[in-house]
PDB file of N, CA and C in Angstrom:
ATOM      1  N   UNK A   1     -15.404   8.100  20.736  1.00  0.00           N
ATOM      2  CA  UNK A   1     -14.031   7.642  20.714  1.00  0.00           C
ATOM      3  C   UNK A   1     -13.968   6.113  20.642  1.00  0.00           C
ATOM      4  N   UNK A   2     -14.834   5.382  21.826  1.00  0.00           N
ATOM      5  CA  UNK A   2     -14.500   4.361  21.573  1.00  0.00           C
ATOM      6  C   UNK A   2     -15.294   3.499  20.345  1.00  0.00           C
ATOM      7  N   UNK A   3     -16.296   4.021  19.525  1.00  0.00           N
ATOM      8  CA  UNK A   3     -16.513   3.281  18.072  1.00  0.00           C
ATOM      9  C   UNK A   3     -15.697   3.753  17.097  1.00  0.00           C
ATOM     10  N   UNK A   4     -14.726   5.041  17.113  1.00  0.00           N
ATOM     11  CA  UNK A   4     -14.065   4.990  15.932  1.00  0.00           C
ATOM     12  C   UNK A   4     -12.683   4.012  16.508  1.00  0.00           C
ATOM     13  N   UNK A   5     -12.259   3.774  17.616  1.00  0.00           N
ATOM     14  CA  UNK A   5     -11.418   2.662  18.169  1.00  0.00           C
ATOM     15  C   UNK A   5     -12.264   1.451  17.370  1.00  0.00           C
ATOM     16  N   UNK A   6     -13.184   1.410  17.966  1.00  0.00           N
ATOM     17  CA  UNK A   6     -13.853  -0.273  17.630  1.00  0.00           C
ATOM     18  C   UNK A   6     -13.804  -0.660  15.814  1.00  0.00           C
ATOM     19  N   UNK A   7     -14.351   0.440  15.108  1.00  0.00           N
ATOM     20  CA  UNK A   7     -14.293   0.723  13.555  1.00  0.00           C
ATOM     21  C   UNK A   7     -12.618   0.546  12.928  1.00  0.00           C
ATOM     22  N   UNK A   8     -11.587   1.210  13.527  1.00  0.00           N
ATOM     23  CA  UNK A   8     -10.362   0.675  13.658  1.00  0.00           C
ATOM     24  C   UNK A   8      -9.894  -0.465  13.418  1.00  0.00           C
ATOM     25  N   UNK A   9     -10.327  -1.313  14.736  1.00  0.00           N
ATOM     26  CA  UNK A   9      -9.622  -2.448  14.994  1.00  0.00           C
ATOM     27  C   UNK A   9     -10.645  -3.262  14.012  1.00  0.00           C
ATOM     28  N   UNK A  10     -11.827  -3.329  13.571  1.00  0.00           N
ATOM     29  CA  UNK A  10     -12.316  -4.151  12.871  1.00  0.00           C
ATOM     30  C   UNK A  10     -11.725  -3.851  11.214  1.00  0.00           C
ATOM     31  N   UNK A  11     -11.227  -2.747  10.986  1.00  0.00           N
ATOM     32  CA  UNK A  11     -10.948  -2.513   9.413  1.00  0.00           C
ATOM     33  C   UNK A  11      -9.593  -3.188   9.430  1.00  0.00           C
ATOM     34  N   UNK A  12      -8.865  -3.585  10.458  1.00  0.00           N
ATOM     35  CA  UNK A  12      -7.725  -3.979  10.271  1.00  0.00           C
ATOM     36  C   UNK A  12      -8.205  -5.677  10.605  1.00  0.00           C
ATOM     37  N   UNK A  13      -8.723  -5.903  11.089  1.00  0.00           N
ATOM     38  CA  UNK A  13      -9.310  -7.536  11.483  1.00  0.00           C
ATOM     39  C   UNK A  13      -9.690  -7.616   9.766  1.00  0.00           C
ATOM     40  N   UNK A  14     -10.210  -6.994   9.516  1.00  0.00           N
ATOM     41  CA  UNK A  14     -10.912  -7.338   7.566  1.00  0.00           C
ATOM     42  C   UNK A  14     -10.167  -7.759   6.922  1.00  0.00           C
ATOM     43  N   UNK A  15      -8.783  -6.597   6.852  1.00  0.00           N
ATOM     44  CA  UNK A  15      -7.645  -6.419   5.874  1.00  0.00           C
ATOM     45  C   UNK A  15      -7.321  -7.525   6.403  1.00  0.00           C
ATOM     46  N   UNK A  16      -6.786  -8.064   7.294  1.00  0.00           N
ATOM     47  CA  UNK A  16      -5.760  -9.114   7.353  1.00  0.00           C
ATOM     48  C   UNK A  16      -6.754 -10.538   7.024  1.00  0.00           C
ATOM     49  N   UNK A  17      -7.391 -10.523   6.966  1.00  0.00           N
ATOM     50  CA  UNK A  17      -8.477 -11.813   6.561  1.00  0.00           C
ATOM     51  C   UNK A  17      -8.396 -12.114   5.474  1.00  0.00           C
ATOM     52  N   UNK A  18      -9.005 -11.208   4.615  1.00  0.00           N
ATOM     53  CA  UNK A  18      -9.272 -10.908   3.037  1.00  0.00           C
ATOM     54  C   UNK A  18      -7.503 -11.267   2.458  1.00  0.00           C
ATOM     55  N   UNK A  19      -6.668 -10.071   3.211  1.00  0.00           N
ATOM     56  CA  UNK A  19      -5.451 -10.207   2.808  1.00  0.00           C
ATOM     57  C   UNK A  19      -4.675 -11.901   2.933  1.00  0.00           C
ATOM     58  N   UNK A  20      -4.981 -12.486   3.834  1.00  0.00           N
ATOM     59  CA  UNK A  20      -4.335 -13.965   4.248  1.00  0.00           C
ATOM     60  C   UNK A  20      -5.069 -14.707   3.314  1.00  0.00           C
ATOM     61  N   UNK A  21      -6.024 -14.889   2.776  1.00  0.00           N
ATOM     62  CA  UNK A  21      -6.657 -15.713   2.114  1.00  0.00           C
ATOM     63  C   UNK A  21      -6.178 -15.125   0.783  1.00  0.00           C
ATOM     64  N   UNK A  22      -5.751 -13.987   0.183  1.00  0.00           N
ATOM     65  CA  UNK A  22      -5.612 -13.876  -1.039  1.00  0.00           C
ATOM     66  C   UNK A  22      -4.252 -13.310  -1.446  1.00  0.00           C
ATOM     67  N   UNK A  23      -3.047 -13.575  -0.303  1.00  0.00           N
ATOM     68  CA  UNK A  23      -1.863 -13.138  -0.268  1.00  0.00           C
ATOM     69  C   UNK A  23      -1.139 -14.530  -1.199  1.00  0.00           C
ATOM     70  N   UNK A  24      -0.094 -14.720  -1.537  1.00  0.00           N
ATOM     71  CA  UNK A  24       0.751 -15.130  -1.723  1.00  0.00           C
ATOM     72  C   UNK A  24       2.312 -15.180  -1.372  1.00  0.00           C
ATOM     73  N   UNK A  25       2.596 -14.499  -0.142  1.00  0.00           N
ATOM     74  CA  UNK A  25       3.737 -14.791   0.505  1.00  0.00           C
ATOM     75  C   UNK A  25       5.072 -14.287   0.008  1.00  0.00           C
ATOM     76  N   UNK A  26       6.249 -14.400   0.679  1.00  0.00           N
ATOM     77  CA  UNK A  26       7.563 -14.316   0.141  1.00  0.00           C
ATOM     78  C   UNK A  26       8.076 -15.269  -1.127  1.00  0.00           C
ATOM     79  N   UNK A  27       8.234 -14.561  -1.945  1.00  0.00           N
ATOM     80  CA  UNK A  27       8.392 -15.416  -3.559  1.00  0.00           C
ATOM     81  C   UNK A  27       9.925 -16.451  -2.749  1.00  0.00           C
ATOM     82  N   UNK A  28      10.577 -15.998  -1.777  1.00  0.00           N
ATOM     83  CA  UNK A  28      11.935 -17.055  -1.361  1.00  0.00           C
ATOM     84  C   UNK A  28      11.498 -17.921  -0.333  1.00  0.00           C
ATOM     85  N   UNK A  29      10.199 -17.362   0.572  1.00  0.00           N
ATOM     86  CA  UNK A  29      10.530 -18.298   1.430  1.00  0.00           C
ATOM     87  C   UNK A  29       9.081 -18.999   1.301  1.00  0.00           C
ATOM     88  N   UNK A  30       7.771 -18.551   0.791  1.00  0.00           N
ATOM     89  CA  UNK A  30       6.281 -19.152   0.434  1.00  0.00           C
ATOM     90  C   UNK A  30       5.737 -18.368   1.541  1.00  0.00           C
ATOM     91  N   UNK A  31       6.265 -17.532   2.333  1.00  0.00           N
ATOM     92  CA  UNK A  31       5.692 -17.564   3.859  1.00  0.00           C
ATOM     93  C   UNK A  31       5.074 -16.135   3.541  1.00  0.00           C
ATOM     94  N   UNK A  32       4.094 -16.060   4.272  1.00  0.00           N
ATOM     95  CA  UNK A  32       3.078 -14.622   3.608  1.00  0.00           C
ATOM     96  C   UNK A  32       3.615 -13.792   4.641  1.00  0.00           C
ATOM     97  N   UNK A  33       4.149 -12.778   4.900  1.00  0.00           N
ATOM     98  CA  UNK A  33       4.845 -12.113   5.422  1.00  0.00           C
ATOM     99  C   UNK A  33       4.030 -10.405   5.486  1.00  0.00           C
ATOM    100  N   UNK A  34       3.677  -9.830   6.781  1.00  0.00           N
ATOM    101  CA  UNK A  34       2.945  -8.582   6.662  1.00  0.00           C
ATOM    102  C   UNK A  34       3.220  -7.525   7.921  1.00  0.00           C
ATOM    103  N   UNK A  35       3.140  -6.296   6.746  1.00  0.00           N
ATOM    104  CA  UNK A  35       3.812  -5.270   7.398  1.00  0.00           C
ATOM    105  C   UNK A  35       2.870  -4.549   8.020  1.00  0.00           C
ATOM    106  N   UNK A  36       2.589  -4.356   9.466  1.00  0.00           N
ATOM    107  CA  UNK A  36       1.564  -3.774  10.003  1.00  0.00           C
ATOM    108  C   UNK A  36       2.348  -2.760  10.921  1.00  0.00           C
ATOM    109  N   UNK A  37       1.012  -1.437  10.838  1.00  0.00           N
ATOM    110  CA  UNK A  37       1.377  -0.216  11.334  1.00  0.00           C
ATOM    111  C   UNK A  37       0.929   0.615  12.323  1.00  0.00           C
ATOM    112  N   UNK A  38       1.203   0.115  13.497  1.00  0.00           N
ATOM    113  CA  UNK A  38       0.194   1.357  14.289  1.00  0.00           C
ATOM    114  C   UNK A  38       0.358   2.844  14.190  1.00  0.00           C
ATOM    115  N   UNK A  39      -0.513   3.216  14.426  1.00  0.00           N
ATOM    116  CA  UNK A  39      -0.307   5.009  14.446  1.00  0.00           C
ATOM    117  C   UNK A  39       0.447   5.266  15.717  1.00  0.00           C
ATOM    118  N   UNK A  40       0.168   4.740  16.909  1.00  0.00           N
ATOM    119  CA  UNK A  40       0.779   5.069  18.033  1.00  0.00           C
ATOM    120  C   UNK A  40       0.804   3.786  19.352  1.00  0.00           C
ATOM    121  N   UNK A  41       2.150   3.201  19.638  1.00  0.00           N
ATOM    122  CA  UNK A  41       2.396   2.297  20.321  1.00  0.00           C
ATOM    123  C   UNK A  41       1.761   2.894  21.964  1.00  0.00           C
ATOM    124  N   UNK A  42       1.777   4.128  22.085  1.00  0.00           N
ATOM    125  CA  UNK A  42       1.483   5.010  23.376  1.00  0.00           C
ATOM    126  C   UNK A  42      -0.181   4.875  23.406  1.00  0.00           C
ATOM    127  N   UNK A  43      -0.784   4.104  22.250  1.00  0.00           N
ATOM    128  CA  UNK A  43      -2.018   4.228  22.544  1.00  0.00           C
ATOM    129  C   UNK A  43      -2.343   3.330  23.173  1.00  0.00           C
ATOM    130  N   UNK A  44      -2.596   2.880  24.443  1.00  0.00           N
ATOM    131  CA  UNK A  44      -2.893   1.542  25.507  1.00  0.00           C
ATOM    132  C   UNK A  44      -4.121   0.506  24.807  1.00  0.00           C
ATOM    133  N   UNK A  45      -4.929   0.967  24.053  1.00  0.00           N
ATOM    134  CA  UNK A  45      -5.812  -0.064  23.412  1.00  0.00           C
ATOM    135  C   UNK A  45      -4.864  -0.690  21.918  1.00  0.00           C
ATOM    136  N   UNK A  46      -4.467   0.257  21.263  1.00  0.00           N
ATOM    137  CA  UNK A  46      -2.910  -0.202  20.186  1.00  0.00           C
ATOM    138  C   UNK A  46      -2.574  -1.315  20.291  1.00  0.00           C
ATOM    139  N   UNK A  47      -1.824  -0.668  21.871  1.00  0.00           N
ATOM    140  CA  UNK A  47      -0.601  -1.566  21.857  1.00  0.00           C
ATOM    141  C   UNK A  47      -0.900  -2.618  22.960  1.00  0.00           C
ATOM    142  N   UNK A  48      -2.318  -2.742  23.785  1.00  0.00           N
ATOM    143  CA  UNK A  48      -2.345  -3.444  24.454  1.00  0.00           C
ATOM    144  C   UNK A  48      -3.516  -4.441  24.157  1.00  0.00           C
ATOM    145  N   UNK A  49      -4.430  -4.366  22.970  1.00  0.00           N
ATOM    146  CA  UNK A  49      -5.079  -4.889  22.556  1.00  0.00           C
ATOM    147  C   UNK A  49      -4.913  -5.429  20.953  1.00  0.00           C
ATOM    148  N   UNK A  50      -4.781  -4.599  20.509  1.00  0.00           N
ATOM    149  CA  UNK A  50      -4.868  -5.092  18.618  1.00  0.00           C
ATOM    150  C   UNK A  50      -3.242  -5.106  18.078  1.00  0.00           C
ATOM    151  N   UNK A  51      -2.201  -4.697  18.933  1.00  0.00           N
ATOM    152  CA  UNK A  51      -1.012  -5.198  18.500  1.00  0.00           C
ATOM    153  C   UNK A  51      -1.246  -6.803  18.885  1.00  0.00           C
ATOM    154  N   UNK A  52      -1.468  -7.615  20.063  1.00  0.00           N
ATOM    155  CA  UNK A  52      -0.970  -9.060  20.891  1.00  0.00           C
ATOM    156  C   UNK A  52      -2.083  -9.536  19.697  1.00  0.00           C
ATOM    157  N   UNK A  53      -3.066  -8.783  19.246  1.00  0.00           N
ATOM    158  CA  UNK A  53      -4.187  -9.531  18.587  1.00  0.00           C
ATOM    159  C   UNK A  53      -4.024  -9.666  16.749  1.00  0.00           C
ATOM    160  N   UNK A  54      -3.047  -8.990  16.429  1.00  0.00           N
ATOM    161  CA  UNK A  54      -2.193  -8.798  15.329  1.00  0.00           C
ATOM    162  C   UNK A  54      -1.226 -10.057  15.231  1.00  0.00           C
ATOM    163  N   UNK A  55      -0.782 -10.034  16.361  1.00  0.00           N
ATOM    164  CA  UNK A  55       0.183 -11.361  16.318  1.00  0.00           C
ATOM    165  C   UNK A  55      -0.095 -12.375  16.452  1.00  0.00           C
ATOM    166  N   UNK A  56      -0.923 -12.585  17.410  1.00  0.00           N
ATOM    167  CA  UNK A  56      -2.034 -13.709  17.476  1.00  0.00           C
ATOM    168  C   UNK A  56      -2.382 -14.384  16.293  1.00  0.00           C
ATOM    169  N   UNK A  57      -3.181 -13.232  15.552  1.00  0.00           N
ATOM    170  CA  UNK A  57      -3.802 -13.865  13.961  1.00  0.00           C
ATOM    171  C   UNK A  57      -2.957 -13.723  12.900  1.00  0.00           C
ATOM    172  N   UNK A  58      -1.485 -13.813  13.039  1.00  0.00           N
ATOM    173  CA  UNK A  58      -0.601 -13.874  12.088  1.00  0.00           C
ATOM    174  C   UNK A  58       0.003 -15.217  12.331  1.00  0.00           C
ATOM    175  N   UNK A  59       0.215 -15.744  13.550  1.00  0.00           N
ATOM    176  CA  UNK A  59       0.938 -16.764  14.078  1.00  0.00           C
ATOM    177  C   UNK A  59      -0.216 -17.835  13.841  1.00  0.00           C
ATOM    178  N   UNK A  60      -1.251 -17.632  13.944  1.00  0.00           N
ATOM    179  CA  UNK A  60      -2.242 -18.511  13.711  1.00  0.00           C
ATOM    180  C   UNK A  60      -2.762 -19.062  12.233  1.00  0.00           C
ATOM    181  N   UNK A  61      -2.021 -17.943  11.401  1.00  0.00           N
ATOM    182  CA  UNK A  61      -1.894 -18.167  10.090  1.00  0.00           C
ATOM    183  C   UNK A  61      -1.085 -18.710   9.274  1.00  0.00           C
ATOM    184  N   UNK A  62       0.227 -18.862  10.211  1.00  0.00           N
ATOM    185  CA  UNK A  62       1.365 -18.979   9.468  1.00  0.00           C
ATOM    186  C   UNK A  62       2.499 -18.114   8.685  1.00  0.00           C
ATOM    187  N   UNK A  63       1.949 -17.100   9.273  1.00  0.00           N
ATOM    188  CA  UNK A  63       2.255 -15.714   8.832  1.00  0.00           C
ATOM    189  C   UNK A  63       3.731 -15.418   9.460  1.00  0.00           C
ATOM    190  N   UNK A  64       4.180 -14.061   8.941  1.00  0.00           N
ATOM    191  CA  UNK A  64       5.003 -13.281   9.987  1.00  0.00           C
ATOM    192  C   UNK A  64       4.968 -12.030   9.635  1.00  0.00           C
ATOM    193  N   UNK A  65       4.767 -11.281  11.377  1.00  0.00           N
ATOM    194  CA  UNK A  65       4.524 -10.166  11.288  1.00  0.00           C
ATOM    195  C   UNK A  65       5.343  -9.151  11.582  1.00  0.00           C
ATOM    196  N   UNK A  66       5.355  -7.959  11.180  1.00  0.00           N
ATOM    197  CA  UNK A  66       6.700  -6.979  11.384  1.00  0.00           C
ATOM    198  C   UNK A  66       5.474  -5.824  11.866  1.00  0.00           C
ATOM    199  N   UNK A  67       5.589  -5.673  13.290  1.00  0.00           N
ATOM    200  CA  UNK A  67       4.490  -4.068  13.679  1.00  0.00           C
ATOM    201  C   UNK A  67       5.713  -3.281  14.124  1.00  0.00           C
ATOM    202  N   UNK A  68       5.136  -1.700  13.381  1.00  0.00           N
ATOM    203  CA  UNK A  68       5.709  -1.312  13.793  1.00  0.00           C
ATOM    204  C   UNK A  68       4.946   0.593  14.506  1.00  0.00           C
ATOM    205  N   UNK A  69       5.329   1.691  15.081  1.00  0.00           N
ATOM    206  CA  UNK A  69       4.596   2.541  15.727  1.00  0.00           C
ATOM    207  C   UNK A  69       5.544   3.927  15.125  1.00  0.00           C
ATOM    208  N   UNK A  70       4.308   4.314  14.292  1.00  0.00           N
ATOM    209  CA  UNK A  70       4.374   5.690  13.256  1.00  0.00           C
ATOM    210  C   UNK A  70       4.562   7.035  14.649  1.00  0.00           C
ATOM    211  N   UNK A  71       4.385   6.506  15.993  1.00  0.00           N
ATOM    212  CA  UNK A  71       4.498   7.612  17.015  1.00  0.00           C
ATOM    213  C   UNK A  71       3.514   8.788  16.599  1.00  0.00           C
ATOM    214  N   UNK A  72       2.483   8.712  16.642  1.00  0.00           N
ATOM    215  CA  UNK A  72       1.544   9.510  16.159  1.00  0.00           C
ATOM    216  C   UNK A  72       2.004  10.449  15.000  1.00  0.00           C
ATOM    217  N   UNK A  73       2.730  10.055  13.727  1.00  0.00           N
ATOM    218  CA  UNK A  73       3.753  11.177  13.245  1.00  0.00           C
ATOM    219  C   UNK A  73       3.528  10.910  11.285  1.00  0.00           C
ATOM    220  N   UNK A  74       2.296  10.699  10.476  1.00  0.00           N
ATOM    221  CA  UNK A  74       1.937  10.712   9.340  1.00  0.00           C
ATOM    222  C   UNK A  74       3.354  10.485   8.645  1.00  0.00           C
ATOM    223  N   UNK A  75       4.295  11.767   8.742  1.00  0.00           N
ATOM    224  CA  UNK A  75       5.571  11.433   7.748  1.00  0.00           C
ATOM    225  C   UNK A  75       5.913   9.889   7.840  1.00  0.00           C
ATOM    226  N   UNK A  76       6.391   9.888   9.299  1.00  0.00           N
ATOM    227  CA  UNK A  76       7.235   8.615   9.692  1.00  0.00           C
ATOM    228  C   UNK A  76       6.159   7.412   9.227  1.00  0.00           C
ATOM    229  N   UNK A  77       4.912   7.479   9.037  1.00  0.00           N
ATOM    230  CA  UNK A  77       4.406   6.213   8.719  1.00  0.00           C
ATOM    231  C   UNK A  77       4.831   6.297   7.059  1.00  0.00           C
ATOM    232  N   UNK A  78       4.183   7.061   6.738  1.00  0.00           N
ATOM    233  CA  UNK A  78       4.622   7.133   4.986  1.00  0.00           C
ATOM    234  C   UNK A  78       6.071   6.265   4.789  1.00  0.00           C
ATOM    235  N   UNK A  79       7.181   7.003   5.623  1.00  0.00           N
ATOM    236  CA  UNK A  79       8.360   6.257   5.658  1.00  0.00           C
ATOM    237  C   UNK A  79       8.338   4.627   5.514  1.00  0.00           C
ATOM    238  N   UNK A  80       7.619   4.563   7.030  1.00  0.00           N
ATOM    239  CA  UNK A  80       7.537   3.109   7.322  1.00  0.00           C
ATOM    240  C   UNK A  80       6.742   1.639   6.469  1.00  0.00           C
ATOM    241  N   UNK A  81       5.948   2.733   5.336  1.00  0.00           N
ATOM    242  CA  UNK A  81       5.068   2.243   4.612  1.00  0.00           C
ATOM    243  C   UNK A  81       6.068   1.719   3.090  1.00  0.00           C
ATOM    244  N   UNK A  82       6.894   2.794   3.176  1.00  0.00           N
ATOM    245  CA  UNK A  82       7.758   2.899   1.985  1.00  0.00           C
ATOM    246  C   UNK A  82       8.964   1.584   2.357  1.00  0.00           C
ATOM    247  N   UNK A  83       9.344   1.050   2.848  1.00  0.00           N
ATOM    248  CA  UNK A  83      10.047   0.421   3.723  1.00  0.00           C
ATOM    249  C   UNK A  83       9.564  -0.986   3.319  1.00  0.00           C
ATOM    250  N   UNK A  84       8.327  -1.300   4.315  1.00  0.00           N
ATOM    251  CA  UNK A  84       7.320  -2.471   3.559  1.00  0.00           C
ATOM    252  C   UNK A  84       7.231  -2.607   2.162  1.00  0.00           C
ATOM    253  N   UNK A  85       6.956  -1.589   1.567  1.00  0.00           N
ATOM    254  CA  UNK A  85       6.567  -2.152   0.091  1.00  0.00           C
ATOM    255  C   UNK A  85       8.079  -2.075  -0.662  1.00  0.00           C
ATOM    256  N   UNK A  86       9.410  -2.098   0.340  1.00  0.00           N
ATOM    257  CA  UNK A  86      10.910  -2.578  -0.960  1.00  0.00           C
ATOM    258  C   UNK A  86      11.619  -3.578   0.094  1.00  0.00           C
ATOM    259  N   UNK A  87      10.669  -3.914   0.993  1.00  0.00           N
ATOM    260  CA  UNK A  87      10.717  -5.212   1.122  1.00  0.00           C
ATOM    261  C   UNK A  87       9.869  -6.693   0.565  1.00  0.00           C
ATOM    262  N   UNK A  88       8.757  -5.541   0.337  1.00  0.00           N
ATOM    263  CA  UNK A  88       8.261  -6.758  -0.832  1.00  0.00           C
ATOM    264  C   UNK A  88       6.992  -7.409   0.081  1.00  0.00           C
ATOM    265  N   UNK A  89       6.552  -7.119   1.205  1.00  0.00           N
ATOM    266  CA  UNK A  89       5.786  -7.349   1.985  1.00  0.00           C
ATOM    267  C   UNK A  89       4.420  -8.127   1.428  1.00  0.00           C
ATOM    268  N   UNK A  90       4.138  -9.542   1.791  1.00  0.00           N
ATOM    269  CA  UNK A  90       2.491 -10.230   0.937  1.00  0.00           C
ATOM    270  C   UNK A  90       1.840  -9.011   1.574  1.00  0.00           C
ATOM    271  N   UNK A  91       1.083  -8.549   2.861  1.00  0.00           N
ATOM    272  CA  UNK A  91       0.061  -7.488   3.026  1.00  0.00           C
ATOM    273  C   UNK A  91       0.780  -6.641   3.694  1.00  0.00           C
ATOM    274  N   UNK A  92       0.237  -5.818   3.828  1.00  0.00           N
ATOM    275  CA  UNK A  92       0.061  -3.983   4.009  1.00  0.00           C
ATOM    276  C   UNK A  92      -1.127  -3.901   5.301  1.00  0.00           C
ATOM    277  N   UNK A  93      -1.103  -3.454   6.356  1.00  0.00           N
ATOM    278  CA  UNK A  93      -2.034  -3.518   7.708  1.00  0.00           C
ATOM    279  C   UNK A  93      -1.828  -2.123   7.819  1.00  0.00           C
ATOM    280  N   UNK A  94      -2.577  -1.018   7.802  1.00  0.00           N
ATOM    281  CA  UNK A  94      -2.161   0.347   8.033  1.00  0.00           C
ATOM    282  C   UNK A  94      -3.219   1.239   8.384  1.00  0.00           C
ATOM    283  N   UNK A  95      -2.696   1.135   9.541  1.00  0.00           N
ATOM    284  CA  UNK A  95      -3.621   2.237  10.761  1.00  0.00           C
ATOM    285  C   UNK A  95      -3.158   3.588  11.072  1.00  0.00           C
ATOM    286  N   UNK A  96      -3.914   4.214  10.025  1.00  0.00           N
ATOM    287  CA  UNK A  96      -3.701   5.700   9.411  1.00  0.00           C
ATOM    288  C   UNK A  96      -3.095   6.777  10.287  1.00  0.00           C
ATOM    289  N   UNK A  97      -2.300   7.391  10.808  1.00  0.00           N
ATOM    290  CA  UNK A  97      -2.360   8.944  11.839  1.00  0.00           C
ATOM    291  C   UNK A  97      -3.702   9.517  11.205  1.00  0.00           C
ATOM    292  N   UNK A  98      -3.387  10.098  10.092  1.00  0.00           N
ATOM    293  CA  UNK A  98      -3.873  11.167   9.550  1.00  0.00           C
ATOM    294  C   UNK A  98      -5.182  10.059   8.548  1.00  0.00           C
ATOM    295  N   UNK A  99      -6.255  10.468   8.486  1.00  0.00           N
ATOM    296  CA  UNK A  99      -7.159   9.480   7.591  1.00  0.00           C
ATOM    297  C   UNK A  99      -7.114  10.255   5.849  1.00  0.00           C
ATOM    298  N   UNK A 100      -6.754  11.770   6.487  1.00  0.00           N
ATOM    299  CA  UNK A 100      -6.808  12.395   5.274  1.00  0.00           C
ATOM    300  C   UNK A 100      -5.549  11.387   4.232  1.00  0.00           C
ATOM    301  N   UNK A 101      -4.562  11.036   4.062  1.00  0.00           N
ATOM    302  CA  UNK A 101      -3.518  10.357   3.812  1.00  0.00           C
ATOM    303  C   UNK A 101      -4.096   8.951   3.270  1.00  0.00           C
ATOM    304  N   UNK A 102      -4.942   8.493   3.091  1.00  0.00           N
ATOM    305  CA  UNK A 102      -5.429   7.148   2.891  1.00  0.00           C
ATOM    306  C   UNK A 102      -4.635   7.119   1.150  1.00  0.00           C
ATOM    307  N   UNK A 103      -5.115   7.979   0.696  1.00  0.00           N
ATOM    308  CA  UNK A 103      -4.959   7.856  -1.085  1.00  0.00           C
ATOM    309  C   UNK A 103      -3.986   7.842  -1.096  1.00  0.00           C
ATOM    310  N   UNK A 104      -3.179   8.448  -0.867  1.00  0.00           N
ATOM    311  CA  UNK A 104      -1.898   8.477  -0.752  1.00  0.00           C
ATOM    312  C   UNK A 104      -1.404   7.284  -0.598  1.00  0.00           C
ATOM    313  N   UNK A 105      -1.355   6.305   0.482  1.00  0.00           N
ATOM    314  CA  UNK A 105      -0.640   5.279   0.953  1.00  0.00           C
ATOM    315  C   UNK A 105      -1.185   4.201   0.153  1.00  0.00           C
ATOM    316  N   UNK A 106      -2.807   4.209  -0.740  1.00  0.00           N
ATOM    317  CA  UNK A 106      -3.541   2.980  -1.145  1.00  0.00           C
ATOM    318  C   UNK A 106      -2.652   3.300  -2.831  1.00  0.00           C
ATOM    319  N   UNK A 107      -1.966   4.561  -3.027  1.00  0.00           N
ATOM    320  CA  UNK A 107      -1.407   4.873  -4.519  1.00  0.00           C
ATOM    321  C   UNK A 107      -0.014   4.105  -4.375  1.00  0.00           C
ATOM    322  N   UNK A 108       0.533   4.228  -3.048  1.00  0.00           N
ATOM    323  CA  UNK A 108       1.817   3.637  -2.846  1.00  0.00           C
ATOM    324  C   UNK A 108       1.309   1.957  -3.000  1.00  0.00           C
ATOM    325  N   UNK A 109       0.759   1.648  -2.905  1.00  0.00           N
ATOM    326  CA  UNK A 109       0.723  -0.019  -2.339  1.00  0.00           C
ATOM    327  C   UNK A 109       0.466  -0.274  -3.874  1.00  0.00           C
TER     328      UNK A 109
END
């Protein structure tokens, strides 16, 4: 449990790296702007570790971040995913419910 936690929080530490260095931001405001997703705010390492650490390395970037918690619930992230991308979001941070769903959400982006 706790290396697919640890494998987690590092695939999302990647994305937002890779992503900040090769984003380009809000075409109105320049500001790289990213939509990040937990699977579940109820998860105490989530929301008490890699959400504050999400914000951390967004604020440290210059960034701004919008998290938000799929409640362990695949549809509702899809939703929430759909949401981000007609807002126009520079990155995409998305911490799967379901892993089966990956293609899916990497076809949306």
């Amino acid at each position: 449990m706790n290396r697919k936690i640890g494998i987690i929080a590092l695939a999302i530490l990647i994305a937002l790296s890779v992503a900040s260095v090769s984003a380009t931001g809000s075409k109105e405001s320049g500001q790289i702007v990213i939509g990040a997703n937990i699977y579940s705010f109820a998860d105490n390492f989530m929301n008490g570790v890699m959400k504050p650490e999400l914000e951390r390395y967004a604020a440290g970037k210059g960034a701004k971040i919008e998290i938000v918690d799929s409640e362990g619930q695949q549809a509702k992230l899809n939703d929430q995913v759909d949401v981000f991308i007609s807002k126009k979001v520079s990155v995409l941070a998305i911490n799967l419910v379901d892993p089966a769903s990956a293609k899916a959400i990497i076809a949306k982006a």
